[in-house]
Protein backbone atom coordinates (compact mmCIF):
# COMPACT_ATOMS: atom_id res chain seq x y z
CA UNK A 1 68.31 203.70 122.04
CA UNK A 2 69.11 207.20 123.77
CA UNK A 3 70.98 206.29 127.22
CA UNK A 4 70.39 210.07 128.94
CA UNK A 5 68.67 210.26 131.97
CA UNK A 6 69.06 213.55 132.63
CA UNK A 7 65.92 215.36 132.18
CA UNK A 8 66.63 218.28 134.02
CA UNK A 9 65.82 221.75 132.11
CA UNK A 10 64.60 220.11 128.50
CA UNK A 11 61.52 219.19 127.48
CA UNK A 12 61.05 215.94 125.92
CA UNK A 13 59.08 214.65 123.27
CA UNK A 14 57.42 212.22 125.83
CA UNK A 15 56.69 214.99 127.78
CA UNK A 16 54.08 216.48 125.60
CA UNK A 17 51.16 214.37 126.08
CA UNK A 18 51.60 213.47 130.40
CA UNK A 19 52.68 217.03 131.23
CA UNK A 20 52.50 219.68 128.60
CA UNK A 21 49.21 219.17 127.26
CA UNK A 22 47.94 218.22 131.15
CA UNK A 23 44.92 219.95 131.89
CA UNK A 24 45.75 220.08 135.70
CA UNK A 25 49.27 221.43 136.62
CA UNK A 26 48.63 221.03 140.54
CA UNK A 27 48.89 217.26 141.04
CA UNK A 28 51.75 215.56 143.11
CA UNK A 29 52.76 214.13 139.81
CA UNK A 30 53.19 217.13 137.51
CA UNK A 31 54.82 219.67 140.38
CA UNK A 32 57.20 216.52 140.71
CA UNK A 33 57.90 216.40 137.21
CA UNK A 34 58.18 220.26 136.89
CA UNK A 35 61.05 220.21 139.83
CA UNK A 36 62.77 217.76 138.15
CA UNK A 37 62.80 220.21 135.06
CA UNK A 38 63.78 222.91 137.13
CA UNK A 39 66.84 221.16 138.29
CA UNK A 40 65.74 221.17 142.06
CA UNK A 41 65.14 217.58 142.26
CA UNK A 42 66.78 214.50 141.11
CA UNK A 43 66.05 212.94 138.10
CA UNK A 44 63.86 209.67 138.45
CA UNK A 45 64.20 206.81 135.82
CA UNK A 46 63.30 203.00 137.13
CA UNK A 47 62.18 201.47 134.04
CA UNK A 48 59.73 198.46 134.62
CA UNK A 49 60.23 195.49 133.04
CA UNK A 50 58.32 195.87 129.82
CA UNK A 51 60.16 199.63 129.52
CA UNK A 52 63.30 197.52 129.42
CA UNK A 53 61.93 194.87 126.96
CA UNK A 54 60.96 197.70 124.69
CA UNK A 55 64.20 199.17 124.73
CA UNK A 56 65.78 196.04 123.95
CA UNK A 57 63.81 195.09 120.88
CA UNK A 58 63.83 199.00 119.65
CA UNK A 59 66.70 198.55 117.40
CA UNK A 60 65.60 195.10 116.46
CA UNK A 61 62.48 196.41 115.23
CA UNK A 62 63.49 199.12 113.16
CA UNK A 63 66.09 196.47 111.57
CA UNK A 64 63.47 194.40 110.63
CA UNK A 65 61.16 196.34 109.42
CA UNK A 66 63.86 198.79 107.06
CA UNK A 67 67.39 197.74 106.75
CA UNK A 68 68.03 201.61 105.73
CA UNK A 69 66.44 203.06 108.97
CA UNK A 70 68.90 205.01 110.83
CA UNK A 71 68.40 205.11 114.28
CA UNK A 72 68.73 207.47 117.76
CA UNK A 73 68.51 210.99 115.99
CA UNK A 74 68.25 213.39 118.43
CA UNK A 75 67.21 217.40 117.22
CA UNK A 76 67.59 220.62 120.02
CA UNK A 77 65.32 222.82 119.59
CA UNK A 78 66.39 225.74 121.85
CA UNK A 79 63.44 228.76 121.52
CA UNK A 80 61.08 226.02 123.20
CA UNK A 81 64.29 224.05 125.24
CA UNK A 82 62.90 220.78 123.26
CA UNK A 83 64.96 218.30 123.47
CA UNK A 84 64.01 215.37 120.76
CA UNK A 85 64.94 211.97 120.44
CA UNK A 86 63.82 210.04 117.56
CA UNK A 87 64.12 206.28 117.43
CA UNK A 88 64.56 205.91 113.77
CA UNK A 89 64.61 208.01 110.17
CA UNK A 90 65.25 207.63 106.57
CA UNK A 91 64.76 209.91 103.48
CA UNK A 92 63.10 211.89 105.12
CA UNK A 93 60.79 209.78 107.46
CA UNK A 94 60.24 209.35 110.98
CA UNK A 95 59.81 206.55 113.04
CA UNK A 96 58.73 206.00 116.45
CA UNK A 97 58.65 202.64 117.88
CA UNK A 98 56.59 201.95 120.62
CA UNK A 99 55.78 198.72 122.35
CA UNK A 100 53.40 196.67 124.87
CA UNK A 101 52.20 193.94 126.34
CA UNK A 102 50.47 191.84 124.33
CA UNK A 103 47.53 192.02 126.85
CA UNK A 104 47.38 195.25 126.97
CA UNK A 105 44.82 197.49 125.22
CA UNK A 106 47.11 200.23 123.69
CA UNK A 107 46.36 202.75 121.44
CA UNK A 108 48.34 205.28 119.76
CA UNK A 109 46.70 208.57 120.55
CA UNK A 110 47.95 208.61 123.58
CA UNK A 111 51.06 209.15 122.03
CA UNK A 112 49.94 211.95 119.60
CA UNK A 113 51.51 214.97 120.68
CA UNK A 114 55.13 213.33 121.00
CA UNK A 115 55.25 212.44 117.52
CA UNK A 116 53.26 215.44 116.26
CA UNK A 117 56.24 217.45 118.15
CA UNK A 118 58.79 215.15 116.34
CA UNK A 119 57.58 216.23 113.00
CA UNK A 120 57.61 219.98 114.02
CA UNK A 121 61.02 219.95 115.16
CA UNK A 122 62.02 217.74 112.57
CA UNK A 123 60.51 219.79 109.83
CA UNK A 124 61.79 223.35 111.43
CA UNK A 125 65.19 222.41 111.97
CA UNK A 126 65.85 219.64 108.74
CA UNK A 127 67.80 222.00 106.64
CA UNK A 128 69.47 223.84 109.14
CA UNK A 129 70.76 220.40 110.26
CA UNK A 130 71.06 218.94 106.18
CA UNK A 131 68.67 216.46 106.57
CA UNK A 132 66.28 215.47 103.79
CA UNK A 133 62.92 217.23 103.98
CA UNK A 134 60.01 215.84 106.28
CA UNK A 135 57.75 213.58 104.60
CA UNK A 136 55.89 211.64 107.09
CA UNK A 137 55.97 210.19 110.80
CA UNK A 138 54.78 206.49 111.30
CA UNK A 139 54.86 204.51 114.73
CA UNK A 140 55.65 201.19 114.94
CA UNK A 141 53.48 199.11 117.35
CA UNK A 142 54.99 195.72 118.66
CA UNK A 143 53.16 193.98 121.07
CA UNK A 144 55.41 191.47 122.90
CA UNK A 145 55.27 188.18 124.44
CA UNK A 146 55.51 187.13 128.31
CA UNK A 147 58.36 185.60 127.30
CA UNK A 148 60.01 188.26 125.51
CA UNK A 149 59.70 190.14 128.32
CA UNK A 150 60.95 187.49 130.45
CA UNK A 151 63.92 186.88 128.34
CA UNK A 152 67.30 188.93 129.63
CA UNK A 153 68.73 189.83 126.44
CA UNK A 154 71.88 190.44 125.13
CA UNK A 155 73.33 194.24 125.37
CA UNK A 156 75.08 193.62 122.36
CA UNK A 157 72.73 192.20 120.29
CA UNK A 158 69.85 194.46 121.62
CA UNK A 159 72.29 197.49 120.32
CA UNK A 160 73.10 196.02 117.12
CA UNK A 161 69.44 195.00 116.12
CA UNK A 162 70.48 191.54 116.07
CA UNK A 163 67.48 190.27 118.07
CA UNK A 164 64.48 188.30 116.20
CA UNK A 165 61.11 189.96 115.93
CA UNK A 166 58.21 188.30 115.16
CA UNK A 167 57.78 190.94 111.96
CA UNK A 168 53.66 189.77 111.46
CA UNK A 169 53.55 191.74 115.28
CA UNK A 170 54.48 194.56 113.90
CA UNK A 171 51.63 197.16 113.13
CA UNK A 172 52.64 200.30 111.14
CA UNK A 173 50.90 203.20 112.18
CA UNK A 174 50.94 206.64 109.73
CA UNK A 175 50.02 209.58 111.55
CA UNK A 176 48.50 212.54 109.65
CA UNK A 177 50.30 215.94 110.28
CA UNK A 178 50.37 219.35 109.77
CA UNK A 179 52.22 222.00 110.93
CA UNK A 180 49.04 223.27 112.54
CA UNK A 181 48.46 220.97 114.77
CA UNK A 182 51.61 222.08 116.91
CA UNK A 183 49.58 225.29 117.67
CA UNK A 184 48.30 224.45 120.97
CA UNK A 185 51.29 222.17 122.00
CA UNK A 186 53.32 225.44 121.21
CA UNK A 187 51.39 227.65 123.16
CA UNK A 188 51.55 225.83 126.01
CA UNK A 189 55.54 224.90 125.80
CA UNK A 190 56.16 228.89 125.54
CA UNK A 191 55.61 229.91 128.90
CA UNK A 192 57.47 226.53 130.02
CA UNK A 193 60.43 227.72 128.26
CA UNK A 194 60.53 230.66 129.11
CA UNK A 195 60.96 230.02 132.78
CA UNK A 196 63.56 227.20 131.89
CA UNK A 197 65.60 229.48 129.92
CA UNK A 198 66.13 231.76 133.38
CA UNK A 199 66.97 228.81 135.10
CA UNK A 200 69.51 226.35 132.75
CA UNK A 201 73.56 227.68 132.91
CA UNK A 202 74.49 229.64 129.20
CA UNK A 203 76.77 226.89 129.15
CA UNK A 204 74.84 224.26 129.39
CA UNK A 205 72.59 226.01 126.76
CA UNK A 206 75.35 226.89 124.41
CA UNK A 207 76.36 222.80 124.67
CA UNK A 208 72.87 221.74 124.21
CA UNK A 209 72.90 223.12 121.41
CA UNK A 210 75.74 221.14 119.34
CA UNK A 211 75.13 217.44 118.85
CA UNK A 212 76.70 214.37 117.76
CA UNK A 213 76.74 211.79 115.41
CA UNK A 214 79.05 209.95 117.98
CA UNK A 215 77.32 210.45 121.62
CA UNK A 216 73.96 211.74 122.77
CA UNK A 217 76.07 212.97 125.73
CA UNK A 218 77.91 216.16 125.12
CA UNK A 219 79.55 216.69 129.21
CA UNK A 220 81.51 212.80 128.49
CA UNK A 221 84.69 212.82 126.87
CA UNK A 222 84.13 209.54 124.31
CA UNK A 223 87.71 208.86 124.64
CA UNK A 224 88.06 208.69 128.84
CA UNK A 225 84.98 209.25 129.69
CA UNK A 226 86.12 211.71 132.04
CA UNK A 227 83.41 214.39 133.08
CA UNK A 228 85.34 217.48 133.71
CA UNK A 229 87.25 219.83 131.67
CA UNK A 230 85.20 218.87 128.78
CA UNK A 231 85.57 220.80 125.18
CA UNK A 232 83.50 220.33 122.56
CA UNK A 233 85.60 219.42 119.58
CA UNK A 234 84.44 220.31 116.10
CA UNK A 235 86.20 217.75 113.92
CA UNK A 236 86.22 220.33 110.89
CA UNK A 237 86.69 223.64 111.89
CA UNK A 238 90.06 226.14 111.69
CA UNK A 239 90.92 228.30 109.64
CA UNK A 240 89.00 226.45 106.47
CA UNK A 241 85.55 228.07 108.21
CA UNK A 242 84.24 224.66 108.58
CA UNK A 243 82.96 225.42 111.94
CA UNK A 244 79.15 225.82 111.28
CA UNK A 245 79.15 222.77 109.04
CA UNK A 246 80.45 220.71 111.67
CA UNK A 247 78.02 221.99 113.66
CA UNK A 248 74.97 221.11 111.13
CA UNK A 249 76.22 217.75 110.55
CA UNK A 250 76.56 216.91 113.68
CA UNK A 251 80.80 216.32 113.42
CA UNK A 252 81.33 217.65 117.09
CA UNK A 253 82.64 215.29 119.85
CA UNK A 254 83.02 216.55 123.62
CA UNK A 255 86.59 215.56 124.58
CA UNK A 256 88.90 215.88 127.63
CA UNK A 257 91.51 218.54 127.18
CA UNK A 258 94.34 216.45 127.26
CA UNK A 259 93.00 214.64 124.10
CA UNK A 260 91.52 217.74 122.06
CA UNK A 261 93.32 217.18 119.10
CA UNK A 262 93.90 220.56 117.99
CA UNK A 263 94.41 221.65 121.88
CA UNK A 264 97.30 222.61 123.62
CA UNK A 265 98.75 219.15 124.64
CA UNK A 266 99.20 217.52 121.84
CA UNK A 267 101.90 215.33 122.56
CA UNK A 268 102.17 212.02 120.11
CA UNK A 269 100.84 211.05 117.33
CA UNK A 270 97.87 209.39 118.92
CA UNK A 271 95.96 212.66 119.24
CA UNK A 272 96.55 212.92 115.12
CA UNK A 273 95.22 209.67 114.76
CA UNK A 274 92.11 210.08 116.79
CA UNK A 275 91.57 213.86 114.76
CA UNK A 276 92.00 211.42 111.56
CA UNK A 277 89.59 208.43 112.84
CA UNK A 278 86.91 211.08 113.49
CA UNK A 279 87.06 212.93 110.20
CA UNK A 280 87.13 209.69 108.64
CA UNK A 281 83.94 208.31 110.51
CA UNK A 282 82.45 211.41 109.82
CA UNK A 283 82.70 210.85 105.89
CA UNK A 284 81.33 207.48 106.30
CA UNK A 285 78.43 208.39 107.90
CA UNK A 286 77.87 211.38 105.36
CA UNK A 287 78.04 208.82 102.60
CA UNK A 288 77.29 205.65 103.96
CA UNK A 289 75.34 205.68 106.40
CA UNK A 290 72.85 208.48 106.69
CA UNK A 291 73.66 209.21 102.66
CA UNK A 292 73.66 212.73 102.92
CA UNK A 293 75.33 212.46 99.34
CA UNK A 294 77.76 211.18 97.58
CA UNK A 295 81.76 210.92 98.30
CA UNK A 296 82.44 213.68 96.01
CA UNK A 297 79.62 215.91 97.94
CA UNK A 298 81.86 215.45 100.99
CA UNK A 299 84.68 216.52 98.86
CA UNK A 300 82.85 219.84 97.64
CA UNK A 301 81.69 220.47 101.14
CA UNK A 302 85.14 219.98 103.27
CA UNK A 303 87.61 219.82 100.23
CA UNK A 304 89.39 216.33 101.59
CA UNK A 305 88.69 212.65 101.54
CA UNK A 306 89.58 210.45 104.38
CA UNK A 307 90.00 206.94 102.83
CA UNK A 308 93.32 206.37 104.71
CA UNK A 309 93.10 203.67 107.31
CA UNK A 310 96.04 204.08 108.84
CA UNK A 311 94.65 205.13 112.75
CA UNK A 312 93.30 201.76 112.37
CA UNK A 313 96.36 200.73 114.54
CA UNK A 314 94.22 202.80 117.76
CA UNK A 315 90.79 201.67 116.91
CA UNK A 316 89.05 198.52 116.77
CA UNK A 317 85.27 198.19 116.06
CA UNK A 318 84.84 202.00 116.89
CA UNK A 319 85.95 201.11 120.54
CA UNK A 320 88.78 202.96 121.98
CA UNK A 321 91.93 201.24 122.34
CA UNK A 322 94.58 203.17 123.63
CA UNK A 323 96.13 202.85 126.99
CA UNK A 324 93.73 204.45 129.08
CA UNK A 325 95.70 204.39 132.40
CA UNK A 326 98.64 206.07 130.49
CA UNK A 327 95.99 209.05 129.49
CA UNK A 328 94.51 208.87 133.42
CA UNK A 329 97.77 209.60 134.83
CA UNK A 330 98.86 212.50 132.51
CA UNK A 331 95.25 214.06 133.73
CA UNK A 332 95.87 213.42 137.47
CA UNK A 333 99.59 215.14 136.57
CA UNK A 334 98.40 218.10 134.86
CA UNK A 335 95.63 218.63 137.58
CA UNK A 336 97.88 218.52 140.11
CA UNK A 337 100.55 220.91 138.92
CA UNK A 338 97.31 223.24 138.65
């Protein structure tokens, strides 16, 4: 589950079918929605209840239905300023869990041009981004309870995937694709971006651009979640040319100058410990998680392991444990000799 709000200048895969595809641009609802993407309005997001629920169970669903699902991929596609979230994928295929009322009547093709957009972007950008080629999308329909929905669940568990599912509710849904079938959606995202382009900052572009196996949010330092005087840290990089392969894997991480690693305050051994955490993480994930090959792949492709466990001693459970008021008050200092 994706926790950005900000839908100002991207398009979104749930865009497509409500807005992009809308055969009448001159409602109250789709100017709104177009303002919003212009940045001249706020951003609206009051989820109703069965929104929430669905969020809740999405991990839980995609645990129980694949135990080798990995989930919240997100893919920038910059020529059309898509901006794609995916809510699980694995070898190569794509799922998108969606979820209702079990009163409701629901039906997928609403949904159609979302997840025929997911494929596109999926398929264009896989080897850029050394994912395995596109096979197939599938949605996942769950149709919940009243009281699911009336349950408040646990953020922890909802995050984890540790929440039962019923799994004889859920309804797996393949959808047939073809590249062709993002023809119209295309044309009619062109002149969209186009006029978004002239609008978004290059640096909010050029940011946009890099993502993370770490955050979906690349303006939040993960370490003190401070939002200004952000640099986006590419965990392999230097003077080995590692740079764009950070970049394709996704091994960047927006941090706070004062805890850059490789940035001009590094003051302790801390900031060595974080640079090590990260490159470690980053070789579990390559291997373990989203098993982009083997451990001696990782070796060919940035000539190191990272088996050590030694910055253990500043991380617990991936959660940052430094002293954080310590960090606070060398920003404030620096700031104000500024």
């Amino acid at each position: 589950m994706i926790h950005d709000f900000d839908r100002r200048f991207w398009i979104g895969g749930s865009d497509i079918d409500k807005f992009v595809l809308a055969q009448n641009t001159e409602t109250k609802t789709w100017q709104k929605w177009w303002a919003t993407k212009c940045g001249l309005s706020d951003p609206e997001f009051y989820g109703s209840s069965a929104t929430r629920t669905g969020t809740a169970l999405e991990h839980s669903i995609l645990k129980t239905w694949d135990e080798d699902v990995v989930w919240d991929g997100q893919i920038i596609y910059p020529d059309l300023m898509l901006r794609i979230n995916y809510d699980g994928w694995h070898d190569g295929i794509l799922y998108e869990v969606k979820c209702h009322r079990i009163t409701t009547n629901w039906s997928w093709e609403r949904y159609k041009g979302q997840v025929i957009t997911q494929a596109w972007v999926y398929e264009q950008m896989a080897e850029e981004m050394n994912l395995p080629p596109f096979k197939e999308i599938h949605i996942l329909e769950y149709a919940f309870t009243p009281e699911e929905e009336g349950t408040l669940y646990n953020e922890e568990e909802a995050e984890n995937g540790d929440i039962y599912i019923d799994s004889g509710r859920i309804i797996d849904i393949p959808v047939k694709y073809k590249s062709r079938n993002f023809k119209e959606i295309k044309s009619r995202l062109r002149p969209l971006a186009k006029q978004l382009k002239k609008l978004v900052p290059e640096e909010d572009l050029m940011a946009k651009r890099l993502w993370s196996i770490f955050t979906d949010n690349m303006d939040e330092c993960i370490v003190t979640h401070a939002l200004t005087s952000i640099e986006r840290h590419h965990i392999f990089e230097g003077m080995q040319g590692f740079k764009k392969k950070s970049e394709e894997f996704g091994f960047v991480v927006p941090l706070h100058s004062s805890v850059h690693p490789n940035g001009a305050y590094v003051a302790d051994k801390n900031w060595k410990e974080l640079d090590h955490w990260l490159k470690r993480k980053c070789q579990e994930y390559f291997v373990e998680i989203a098993h982009l090959g083997s451990k001696q792949d990782f070796y060919d492709i940035f000539g190191k392991f990272y088996d050590d466990r030694a910055d253990e001693n500043v991380w617990l459970n991936g959660k940052f444990e430094w002293d954080l008021s310590r960090i606070a008050n060398e920003i404030n200092s620096r700031k104000s000799d500024d």
